[in-house]
PDB file of N, CA and C in Angstrom:
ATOM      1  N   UNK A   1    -201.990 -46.863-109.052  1.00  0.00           N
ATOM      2  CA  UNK A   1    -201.704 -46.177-110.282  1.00  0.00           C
ATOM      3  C   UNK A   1    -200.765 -45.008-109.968  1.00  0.00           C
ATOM      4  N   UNK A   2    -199.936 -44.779-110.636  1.00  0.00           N
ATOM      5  CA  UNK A   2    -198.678 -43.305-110.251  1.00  0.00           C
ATOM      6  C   UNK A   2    -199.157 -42.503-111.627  1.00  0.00           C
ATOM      7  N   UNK A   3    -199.002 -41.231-111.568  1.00  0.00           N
ATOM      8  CA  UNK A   3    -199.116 -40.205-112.151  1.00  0.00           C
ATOM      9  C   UNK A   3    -197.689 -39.952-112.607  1.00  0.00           C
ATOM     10  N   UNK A   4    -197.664 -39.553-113.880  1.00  0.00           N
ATOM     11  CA  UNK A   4    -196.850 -39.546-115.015  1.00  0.00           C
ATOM     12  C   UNK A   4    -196.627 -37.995-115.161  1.00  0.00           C
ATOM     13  N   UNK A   5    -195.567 -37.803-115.007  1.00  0.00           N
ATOM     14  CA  UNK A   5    -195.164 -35.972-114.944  1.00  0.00           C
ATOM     15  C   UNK A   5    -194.344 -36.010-116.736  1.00  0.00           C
ATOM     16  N   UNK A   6    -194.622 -35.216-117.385  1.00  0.00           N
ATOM     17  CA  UNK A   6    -194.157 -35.154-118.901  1.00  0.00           C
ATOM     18  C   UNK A   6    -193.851 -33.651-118.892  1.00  0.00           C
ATOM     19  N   UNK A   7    -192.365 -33.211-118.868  1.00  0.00           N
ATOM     20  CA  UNK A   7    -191.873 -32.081-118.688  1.00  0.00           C
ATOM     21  C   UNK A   7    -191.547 -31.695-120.472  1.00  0.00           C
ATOM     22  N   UNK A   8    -192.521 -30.431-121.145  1.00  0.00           N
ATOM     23  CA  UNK A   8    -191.715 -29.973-122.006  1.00  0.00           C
ATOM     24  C   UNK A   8    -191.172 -28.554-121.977  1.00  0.00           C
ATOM     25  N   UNK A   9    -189.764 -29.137-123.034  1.00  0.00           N
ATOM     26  CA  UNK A   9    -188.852 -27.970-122.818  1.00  0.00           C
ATOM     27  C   UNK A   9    -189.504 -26.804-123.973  1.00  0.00           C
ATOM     28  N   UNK A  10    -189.719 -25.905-123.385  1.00  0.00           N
ATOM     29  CA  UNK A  10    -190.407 -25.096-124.830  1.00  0.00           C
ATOM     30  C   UNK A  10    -189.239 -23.871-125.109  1.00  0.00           C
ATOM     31  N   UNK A  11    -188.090 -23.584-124.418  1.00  0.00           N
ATOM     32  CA  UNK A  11    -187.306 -22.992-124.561  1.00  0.00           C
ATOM     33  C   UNK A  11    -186.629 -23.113-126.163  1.00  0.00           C
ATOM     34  N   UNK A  12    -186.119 -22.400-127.237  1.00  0.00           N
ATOM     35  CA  UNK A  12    -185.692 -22.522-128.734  1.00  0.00           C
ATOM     36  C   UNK A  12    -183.844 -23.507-128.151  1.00  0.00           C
ATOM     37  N   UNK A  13    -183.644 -21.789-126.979  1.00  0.00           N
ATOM     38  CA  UNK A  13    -181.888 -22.278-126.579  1.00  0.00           C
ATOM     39  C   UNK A  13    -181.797 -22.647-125.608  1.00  0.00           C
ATOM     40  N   UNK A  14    -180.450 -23.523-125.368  1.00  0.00           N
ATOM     41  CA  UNK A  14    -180.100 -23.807-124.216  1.00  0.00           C
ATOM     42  C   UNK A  14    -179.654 -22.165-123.193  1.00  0.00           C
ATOM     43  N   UNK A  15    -180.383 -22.424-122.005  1.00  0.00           N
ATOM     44  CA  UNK A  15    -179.946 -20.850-121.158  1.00  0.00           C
ATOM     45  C   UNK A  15    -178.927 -21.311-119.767  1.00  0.00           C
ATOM     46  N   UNK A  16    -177.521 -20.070-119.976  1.00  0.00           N
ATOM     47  CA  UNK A  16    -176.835 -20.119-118.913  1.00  0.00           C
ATOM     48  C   UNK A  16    -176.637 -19.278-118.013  1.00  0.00           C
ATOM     49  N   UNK A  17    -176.745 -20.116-116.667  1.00  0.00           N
ATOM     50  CA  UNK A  17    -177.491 -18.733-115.051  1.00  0.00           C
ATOM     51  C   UNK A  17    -176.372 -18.317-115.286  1.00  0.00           C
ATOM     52  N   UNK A  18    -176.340 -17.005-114.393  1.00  0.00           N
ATOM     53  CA  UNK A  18    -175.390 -16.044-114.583  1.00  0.00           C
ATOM     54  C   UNK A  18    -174.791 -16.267-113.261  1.00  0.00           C
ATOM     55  N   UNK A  19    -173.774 -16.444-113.339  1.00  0.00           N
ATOM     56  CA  UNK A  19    -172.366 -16.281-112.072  1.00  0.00           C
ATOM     57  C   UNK A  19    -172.838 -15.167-110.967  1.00  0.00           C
ATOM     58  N   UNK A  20    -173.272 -14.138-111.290  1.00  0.00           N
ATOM     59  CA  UNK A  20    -173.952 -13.411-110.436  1.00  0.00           C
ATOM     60  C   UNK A  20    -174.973 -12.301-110.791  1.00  0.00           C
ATOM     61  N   UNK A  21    -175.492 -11.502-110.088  1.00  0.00           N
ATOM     62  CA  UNK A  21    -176.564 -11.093-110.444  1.00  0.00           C
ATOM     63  C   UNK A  21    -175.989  -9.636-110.896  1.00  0.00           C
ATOM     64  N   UNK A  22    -176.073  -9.693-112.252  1.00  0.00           N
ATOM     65  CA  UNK A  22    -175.648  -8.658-113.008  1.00  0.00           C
ATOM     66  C   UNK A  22    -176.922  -7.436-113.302  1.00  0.00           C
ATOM     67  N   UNK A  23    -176.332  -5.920-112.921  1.00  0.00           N
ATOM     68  CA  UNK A  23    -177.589  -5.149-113.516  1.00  0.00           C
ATOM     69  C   UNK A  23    -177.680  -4.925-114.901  1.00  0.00           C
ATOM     70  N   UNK A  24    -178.722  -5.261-115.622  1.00  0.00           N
ATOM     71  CA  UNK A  24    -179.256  -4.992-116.766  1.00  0.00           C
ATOM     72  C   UNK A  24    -179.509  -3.353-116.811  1.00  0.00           C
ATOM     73  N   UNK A  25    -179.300  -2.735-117.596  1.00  0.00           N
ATOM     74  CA  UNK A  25    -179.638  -1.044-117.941  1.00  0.00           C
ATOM     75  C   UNK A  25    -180.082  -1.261-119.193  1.00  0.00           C
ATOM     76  N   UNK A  26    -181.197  -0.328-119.154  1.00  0.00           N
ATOM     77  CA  UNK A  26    -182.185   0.278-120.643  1.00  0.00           C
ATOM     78  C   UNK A  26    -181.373   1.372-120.518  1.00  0.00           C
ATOM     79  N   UNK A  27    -180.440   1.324-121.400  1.00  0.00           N
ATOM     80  CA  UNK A  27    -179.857   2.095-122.048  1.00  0.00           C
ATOM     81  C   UNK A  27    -180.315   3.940-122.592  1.00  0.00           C
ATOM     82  N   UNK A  28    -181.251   3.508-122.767  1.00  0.00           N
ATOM     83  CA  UNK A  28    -181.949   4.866-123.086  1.00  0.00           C
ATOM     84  C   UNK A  28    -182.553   6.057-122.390  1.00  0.00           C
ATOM     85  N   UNK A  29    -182.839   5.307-121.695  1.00  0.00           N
ATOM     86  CA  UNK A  29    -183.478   6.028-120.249  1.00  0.00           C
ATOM     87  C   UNK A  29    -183.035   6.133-119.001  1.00  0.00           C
ATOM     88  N   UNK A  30    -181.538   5.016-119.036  1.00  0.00           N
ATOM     89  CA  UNK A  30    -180.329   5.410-117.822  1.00  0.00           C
ATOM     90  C   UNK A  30    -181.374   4.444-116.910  1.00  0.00           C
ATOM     91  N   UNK A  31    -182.132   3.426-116.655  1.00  0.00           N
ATOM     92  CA  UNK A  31    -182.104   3.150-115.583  1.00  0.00           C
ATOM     93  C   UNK A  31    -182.272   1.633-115.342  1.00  0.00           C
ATOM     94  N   UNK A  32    -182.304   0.827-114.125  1.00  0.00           N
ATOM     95  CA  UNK A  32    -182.268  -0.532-114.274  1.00  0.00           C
ATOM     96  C   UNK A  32    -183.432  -1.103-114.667  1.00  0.00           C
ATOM     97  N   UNK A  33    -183.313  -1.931-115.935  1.00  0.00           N
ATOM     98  CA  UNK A  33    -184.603  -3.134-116.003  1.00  0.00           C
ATOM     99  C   UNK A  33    -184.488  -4.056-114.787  1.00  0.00           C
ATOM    100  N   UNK A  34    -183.255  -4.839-114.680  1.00  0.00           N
ATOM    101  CA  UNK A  34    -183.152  -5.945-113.656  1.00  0.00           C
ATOM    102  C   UNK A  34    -182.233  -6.838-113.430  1.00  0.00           C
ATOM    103  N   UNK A  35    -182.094  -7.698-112.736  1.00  0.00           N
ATOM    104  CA  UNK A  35    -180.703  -8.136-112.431  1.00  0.00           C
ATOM    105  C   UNK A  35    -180.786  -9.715-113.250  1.00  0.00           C
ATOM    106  N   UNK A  36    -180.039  -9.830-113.610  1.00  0.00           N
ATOM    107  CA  UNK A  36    -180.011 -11.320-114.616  1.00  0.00           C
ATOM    108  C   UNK A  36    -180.456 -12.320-113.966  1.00  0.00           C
ATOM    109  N   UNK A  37    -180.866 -13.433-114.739  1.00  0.00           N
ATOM    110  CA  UNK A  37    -180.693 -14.689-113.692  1.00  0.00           C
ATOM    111  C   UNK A  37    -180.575 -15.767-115.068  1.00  0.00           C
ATOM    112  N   UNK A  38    -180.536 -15.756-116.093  1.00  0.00           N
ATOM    113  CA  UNK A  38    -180.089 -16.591-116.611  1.00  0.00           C
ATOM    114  C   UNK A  38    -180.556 -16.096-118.758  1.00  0.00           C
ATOM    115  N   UNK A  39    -179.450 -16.716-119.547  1.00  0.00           N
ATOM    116  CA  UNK A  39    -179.429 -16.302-120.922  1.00  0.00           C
ATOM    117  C   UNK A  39    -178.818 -16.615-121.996  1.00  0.00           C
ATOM    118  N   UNK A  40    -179.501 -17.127-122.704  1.00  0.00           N
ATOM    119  CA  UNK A  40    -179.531 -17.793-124.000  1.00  0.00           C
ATOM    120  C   UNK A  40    -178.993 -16.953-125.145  1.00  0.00           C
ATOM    121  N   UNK A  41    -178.568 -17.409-126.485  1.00  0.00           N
ATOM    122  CA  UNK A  41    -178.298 -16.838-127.611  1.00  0.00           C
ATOM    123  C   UNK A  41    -179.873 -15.903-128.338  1.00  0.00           C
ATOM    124  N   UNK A  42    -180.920 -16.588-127.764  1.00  0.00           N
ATOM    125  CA  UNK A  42    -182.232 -15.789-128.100  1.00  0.00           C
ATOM    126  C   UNK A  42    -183.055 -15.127-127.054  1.00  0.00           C
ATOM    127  N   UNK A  43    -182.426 -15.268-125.524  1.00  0.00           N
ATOM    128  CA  UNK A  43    -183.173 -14.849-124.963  1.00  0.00           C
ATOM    129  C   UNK A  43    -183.220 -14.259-123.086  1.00  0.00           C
ATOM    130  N   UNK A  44    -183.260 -13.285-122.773  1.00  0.00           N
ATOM    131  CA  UNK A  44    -182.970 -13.275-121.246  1.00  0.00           C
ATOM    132  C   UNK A  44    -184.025 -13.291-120.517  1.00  0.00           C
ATOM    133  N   UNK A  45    -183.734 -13.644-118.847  1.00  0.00           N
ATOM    134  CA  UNK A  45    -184.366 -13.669-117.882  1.00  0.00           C
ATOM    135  C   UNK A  45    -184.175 -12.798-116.676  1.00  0.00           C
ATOM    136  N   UNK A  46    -184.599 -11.800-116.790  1.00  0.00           N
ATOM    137  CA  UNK A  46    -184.166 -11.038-115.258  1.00  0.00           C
ATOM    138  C   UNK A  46    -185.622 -10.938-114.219  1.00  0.00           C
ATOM    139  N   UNK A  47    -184.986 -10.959-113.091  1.00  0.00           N
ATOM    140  CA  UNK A  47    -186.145 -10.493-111.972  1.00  0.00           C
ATOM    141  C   UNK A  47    -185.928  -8.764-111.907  1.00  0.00           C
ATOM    142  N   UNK A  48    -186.943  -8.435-111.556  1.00  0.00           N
ATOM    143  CA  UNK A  48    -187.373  -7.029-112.068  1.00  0.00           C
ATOM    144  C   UNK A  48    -187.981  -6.167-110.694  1.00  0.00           C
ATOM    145  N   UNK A  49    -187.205  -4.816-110.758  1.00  0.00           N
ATOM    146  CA  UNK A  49    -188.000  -4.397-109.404  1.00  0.00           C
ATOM    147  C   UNK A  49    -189.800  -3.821-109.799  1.00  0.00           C
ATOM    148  N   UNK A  50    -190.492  -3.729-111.408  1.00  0.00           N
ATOM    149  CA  UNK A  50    -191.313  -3.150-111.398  1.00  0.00           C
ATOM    150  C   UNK A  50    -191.895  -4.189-112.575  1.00  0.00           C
ATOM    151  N   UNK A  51    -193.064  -4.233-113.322  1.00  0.00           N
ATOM    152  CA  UNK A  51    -193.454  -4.658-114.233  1.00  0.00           C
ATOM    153  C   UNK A  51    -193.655  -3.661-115.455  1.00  0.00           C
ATOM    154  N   UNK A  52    -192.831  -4.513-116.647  1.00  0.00           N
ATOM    155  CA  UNK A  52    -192.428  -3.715-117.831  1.00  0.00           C
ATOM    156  C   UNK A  52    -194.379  -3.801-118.052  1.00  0.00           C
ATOM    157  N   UNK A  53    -194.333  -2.674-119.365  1.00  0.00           N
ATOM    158  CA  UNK A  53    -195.475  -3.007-120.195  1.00  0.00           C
ATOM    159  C   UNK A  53    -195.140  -4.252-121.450  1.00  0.00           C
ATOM    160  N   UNK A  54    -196.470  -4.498-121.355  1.00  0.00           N
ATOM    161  CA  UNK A  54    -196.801  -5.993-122.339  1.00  0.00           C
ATOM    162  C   UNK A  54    -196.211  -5.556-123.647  1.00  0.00           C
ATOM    163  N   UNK A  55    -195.062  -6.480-124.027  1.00  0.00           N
ATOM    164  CA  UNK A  55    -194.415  -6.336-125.445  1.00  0.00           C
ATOM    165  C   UNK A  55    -193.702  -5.398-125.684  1.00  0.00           C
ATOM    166  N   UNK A  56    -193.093  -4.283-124.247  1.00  0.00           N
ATOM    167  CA  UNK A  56    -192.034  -3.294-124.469  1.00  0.00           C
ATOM    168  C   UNK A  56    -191.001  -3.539-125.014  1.00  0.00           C
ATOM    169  N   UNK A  57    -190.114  -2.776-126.064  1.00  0.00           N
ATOM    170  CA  UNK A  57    -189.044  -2.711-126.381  1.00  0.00           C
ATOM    171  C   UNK A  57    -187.934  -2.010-125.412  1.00  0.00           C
ATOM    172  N   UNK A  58    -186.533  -2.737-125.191  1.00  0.00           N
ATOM    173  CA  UNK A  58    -185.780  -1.902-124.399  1.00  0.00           C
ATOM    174  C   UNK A  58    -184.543  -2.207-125.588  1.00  0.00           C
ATOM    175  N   UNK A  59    -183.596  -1.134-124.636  1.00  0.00           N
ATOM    176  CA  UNK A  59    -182.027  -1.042-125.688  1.00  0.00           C
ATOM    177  C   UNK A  59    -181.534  -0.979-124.562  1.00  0.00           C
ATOM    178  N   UNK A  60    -180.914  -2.714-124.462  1.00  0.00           N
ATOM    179  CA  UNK A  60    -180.385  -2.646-122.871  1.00  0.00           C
ATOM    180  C   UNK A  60    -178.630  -2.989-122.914  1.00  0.00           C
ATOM    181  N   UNK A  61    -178.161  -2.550-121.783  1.00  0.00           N
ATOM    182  CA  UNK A  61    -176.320  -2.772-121.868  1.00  0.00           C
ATOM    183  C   UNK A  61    -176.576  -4.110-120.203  1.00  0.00           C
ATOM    184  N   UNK A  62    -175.858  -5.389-121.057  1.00  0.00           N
ATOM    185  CA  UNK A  62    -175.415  -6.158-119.989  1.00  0.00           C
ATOM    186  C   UNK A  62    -174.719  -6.753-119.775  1.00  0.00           C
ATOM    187  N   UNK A  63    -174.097  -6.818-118.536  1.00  0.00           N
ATOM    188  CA  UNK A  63    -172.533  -6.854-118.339  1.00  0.00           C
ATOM    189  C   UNK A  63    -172.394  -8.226-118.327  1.00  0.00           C
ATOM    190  N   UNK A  64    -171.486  -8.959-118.769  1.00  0.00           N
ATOM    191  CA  UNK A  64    -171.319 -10.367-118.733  1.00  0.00           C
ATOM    192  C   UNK A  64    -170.045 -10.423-118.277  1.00  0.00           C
ATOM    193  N   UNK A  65    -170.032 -11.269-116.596  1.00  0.00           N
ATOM    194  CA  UNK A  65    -168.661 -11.450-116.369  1.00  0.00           C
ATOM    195  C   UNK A  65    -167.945 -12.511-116.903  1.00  0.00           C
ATOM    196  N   UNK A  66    -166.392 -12.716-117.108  1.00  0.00           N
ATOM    197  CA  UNK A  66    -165.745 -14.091-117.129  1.00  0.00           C
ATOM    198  C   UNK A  66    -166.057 -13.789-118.665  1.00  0.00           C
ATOM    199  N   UNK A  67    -165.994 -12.929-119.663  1.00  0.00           N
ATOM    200  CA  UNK A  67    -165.739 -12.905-120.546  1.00  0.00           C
ATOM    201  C   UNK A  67    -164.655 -13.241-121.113  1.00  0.00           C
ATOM    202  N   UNK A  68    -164.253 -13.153-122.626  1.00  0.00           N
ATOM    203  CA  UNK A  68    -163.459 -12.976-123.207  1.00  0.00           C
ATOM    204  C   UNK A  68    -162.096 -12.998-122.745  1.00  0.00           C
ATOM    205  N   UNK A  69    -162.159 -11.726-122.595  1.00  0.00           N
ATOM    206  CA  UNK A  69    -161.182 -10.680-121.925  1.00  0.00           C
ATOM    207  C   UNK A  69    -161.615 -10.123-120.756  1.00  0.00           C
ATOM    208  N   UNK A  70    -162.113 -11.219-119.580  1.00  0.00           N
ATOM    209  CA  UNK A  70    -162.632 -10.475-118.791  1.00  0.00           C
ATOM    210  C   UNK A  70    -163.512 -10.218-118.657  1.00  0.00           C
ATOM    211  N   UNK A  71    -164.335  -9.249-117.832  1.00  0.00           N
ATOM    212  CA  UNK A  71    -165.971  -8.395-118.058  1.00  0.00           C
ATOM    213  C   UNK A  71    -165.905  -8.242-118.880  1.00  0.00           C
ATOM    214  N   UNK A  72    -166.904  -8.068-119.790  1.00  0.00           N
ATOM    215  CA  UNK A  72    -167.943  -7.599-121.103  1.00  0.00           C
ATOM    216  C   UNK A  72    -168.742  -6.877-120.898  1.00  0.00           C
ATOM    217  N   UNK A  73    -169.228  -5.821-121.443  1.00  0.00           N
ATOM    218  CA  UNK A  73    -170.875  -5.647-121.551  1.00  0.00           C
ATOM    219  C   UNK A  73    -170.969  -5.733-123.191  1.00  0.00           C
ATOM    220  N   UNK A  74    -172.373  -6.312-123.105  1.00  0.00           N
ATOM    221  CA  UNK A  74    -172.981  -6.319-124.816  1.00  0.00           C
ATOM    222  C   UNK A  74    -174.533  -5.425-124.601  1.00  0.00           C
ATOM    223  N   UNK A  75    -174.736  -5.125-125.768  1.00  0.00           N
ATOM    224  CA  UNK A  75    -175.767  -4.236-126.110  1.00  0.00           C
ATOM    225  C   UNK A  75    -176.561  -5.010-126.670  1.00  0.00           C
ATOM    226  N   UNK A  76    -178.010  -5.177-126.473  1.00  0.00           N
ATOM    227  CA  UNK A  76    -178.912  -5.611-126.971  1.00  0.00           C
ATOM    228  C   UNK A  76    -180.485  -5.107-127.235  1.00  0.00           C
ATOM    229  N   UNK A  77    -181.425  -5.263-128.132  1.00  0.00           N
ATOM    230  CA  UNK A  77    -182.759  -4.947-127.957  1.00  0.00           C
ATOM    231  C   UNK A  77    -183.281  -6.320-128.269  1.00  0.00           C
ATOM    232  N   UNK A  78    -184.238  -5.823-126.673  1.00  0.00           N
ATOM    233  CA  UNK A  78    -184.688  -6.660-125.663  1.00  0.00           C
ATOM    234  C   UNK A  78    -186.650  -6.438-126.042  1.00  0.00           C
ATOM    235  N   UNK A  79    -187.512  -7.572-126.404  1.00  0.00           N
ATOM    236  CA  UNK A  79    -188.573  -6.784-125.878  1.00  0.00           C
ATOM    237  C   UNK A  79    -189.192  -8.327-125.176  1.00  0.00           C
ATOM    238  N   UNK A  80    -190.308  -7.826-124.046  1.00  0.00           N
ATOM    239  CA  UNK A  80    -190.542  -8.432-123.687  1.00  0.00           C
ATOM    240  C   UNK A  80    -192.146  -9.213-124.039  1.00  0.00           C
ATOM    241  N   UNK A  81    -191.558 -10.802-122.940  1.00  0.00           N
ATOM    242  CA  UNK A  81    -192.641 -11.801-123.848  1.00  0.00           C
ATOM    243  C   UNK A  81    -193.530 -12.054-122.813  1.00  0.00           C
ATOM    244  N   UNK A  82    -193.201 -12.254-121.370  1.00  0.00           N
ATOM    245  CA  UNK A  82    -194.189 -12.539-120.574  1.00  0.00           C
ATOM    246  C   UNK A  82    -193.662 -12.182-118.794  1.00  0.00           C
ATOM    247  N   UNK A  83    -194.486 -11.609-118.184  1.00  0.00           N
ATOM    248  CA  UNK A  83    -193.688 -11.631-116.802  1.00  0.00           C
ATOM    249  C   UNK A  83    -194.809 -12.156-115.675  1.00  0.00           C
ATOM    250  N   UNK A  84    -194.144 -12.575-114.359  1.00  0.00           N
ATOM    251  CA  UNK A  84    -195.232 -12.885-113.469  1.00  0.00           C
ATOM    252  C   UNK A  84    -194.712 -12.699-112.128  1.00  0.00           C
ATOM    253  N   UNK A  85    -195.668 -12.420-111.199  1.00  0.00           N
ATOM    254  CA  UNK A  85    -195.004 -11.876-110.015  1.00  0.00           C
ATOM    255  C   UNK A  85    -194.308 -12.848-109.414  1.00  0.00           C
ATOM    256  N   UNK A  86    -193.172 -12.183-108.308  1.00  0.00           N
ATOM    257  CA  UNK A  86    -192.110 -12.975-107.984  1.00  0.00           C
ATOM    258  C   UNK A  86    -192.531 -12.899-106.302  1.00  0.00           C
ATOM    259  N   UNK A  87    -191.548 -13.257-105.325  1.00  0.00           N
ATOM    260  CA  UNK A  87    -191.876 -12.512-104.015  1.00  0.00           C
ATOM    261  C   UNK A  87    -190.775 -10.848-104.135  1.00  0.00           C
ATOM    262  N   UNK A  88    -191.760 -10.632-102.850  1.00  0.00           N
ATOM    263  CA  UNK A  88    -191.062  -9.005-102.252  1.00  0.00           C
ATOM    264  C   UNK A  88    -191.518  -8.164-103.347  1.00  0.00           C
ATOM    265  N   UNK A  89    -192.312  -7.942-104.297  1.00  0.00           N
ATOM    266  CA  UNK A  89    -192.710  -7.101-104.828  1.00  0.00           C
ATOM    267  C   UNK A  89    -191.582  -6.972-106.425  1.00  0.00           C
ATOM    268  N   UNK A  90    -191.301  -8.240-106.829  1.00  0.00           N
ATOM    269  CA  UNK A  90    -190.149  -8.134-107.928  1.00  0.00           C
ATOM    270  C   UNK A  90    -191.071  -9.288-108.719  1.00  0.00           C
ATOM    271  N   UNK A  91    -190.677  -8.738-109.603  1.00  0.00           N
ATOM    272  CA  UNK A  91    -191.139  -9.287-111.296  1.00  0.00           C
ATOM    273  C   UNK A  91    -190.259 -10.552-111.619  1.00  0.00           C
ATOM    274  N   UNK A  92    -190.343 -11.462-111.901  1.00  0.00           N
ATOM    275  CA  UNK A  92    -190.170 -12.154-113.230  1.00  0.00           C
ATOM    276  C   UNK A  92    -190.062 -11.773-114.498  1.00  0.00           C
ATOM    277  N   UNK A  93    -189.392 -11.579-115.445  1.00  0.00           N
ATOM    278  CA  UNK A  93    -189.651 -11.028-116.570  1.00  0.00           C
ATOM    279  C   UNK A  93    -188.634 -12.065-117.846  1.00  0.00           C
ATOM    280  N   UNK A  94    -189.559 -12.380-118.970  1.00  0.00           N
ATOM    281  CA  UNK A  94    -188.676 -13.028-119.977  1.00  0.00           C
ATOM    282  C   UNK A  94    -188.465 -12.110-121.039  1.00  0.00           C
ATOM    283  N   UNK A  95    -187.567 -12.371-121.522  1.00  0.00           N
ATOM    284  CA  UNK A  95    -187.034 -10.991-122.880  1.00  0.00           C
ATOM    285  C   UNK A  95    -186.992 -11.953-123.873  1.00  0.00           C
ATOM    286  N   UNK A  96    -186.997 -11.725-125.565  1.00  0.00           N
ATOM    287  CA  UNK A  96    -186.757 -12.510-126.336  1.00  0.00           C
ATOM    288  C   UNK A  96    -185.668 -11.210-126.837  1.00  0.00           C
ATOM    289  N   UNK A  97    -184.267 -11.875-127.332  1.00  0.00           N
ATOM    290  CA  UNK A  97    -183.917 -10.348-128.537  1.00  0.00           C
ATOM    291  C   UNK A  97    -183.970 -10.461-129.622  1.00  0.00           C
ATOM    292  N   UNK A  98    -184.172  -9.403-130.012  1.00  0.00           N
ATOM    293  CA  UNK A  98    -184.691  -9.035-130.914  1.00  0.00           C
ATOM    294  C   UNK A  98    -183.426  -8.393-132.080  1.00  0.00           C
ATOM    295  N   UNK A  99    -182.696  -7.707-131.430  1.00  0.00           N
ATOM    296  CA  UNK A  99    -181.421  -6.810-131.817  1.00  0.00           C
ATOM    297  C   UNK A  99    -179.880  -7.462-131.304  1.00  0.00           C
ATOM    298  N   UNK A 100    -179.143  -7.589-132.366  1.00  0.00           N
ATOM    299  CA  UNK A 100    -177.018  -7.817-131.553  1.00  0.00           C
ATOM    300  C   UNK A 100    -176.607  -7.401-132.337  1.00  0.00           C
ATOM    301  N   UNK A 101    -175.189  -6.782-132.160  1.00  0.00           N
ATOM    302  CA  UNK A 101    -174.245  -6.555-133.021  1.00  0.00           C
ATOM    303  C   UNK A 101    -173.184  -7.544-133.301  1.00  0.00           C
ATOM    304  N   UNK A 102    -173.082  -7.985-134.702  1.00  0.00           N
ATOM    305  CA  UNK A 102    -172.703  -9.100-134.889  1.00  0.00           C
ATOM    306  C   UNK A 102    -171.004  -8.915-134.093  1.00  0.00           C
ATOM    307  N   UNK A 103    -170.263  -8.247-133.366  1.00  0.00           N
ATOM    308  CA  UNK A 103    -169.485  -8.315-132.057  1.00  0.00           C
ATOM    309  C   UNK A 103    -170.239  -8.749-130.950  1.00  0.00           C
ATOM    310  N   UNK A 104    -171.174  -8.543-130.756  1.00  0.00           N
ATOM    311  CA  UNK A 104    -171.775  -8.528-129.317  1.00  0.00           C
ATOM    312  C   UNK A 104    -172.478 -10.034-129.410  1.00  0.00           C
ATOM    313  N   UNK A 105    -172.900 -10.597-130.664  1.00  0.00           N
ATOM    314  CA  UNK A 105    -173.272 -11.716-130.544  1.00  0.00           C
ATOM    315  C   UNK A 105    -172.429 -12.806-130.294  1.00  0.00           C
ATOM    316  N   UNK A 106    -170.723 -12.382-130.971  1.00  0.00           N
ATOM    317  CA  UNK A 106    -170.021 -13.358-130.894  1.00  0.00           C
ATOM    318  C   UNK A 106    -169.222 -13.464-129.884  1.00  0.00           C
ATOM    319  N   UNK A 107    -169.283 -11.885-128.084  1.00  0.00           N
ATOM    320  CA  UNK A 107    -169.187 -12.281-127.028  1.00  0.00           C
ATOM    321  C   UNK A 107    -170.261 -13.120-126.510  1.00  0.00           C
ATOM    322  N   UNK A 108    -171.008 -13.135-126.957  1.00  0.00           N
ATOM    323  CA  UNK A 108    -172.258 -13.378-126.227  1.00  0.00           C
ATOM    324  C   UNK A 108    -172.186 -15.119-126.278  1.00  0.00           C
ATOM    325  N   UNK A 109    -171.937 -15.604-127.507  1.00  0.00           N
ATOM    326  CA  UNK A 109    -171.761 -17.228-128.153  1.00  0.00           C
ATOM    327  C   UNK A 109    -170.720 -18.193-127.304  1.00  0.00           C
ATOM    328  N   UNK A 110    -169.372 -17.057-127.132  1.00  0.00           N
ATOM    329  CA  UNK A 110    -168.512 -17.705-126.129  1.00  0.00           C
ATOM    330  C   UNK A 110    -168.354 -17.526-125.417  1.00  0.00           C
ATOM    331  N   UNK A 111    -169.511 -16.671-124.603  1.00  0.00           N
ATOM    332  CA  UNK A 111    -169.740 -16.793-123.237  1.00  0.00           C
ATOM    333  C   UNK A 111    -170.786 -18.244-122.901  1.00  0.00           C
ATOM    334  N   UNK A 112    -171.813 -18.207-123.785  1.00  0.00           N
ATOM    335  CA  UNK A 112    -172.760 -19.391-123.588  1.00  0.00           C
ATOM    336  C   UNK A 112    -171.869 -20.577-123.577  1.00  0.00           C
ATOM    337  N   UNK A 113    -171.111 -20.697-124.447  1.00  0.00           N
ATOM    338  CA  UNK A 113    -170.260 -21.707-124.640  1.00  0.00           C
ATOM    339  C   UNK A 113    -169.117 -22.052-123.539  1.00  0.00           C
ATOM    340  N   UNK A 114    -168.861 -21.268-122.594  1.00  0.00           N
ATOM    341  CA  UNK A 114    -168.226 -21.561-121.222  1.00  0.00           C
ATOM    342  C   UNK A 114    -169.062 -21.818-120.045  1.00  0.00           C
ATOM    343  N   UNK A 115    -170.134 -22.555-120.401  1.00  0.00           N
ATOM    344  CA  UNK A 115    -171.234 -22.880-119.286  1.00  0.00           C
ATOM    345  C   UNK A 115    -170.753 -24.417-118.473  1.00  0.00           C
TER     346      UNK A 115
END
């Protein structure tokens, strides 16, 4: 008898890794949430040097290379949905957003869209 692996995707968007590991900034407080690793039209993923609190809101600036015109950064509010430990003492962390500026969404669309 073989065992039957049934993978679901529970993700809403399709998510694209990031070219490199970009720092995420909370904006508000000047300091790093975490370095990207991959992001959707609804949603990011960074590894994290600390663990956010459960369901924090951030107002974060992140730089998206190979933009447009080049680098980008877009502004977003970020809060978070679930994190779990990683190695070396770094977080996992998923963001859903919550907040774009309808500019920042439409770098954000054709950046996804050059995946």
């Amino acid at each position: 008898m073989t065992a039957q692996v049934i993978s679901f995707e529970q993700r809403r968007a399709p998510r694209k890794r990031a070219a490199a590991a970009a720092l995420v900034t909370d904006t508000i407080h000047a300091r790093p949430l975490g370095h990207l690793c991959n992001l959707s039209a609804s949603g990011v993923l960074l590894i994290a040097p600390q663990r956010p609190r459960s369901e924090a809101v951030f107002q974060a600036r992140l730089p998206l290379a190979d933009g447009p015109q080049g680098a980008a950064a877009i502004e977003l509010g970020l809060q978070e949905q679930w994190h779990q430990a990683a190695n070396a003492g770094q977080v996992w962390v998923g963001y859903r957003i919550i907040a774009i500026a309808p500019q920042d969404a439409l770098t954000l669309v054709q950046w996804l869209q050059r995946a």
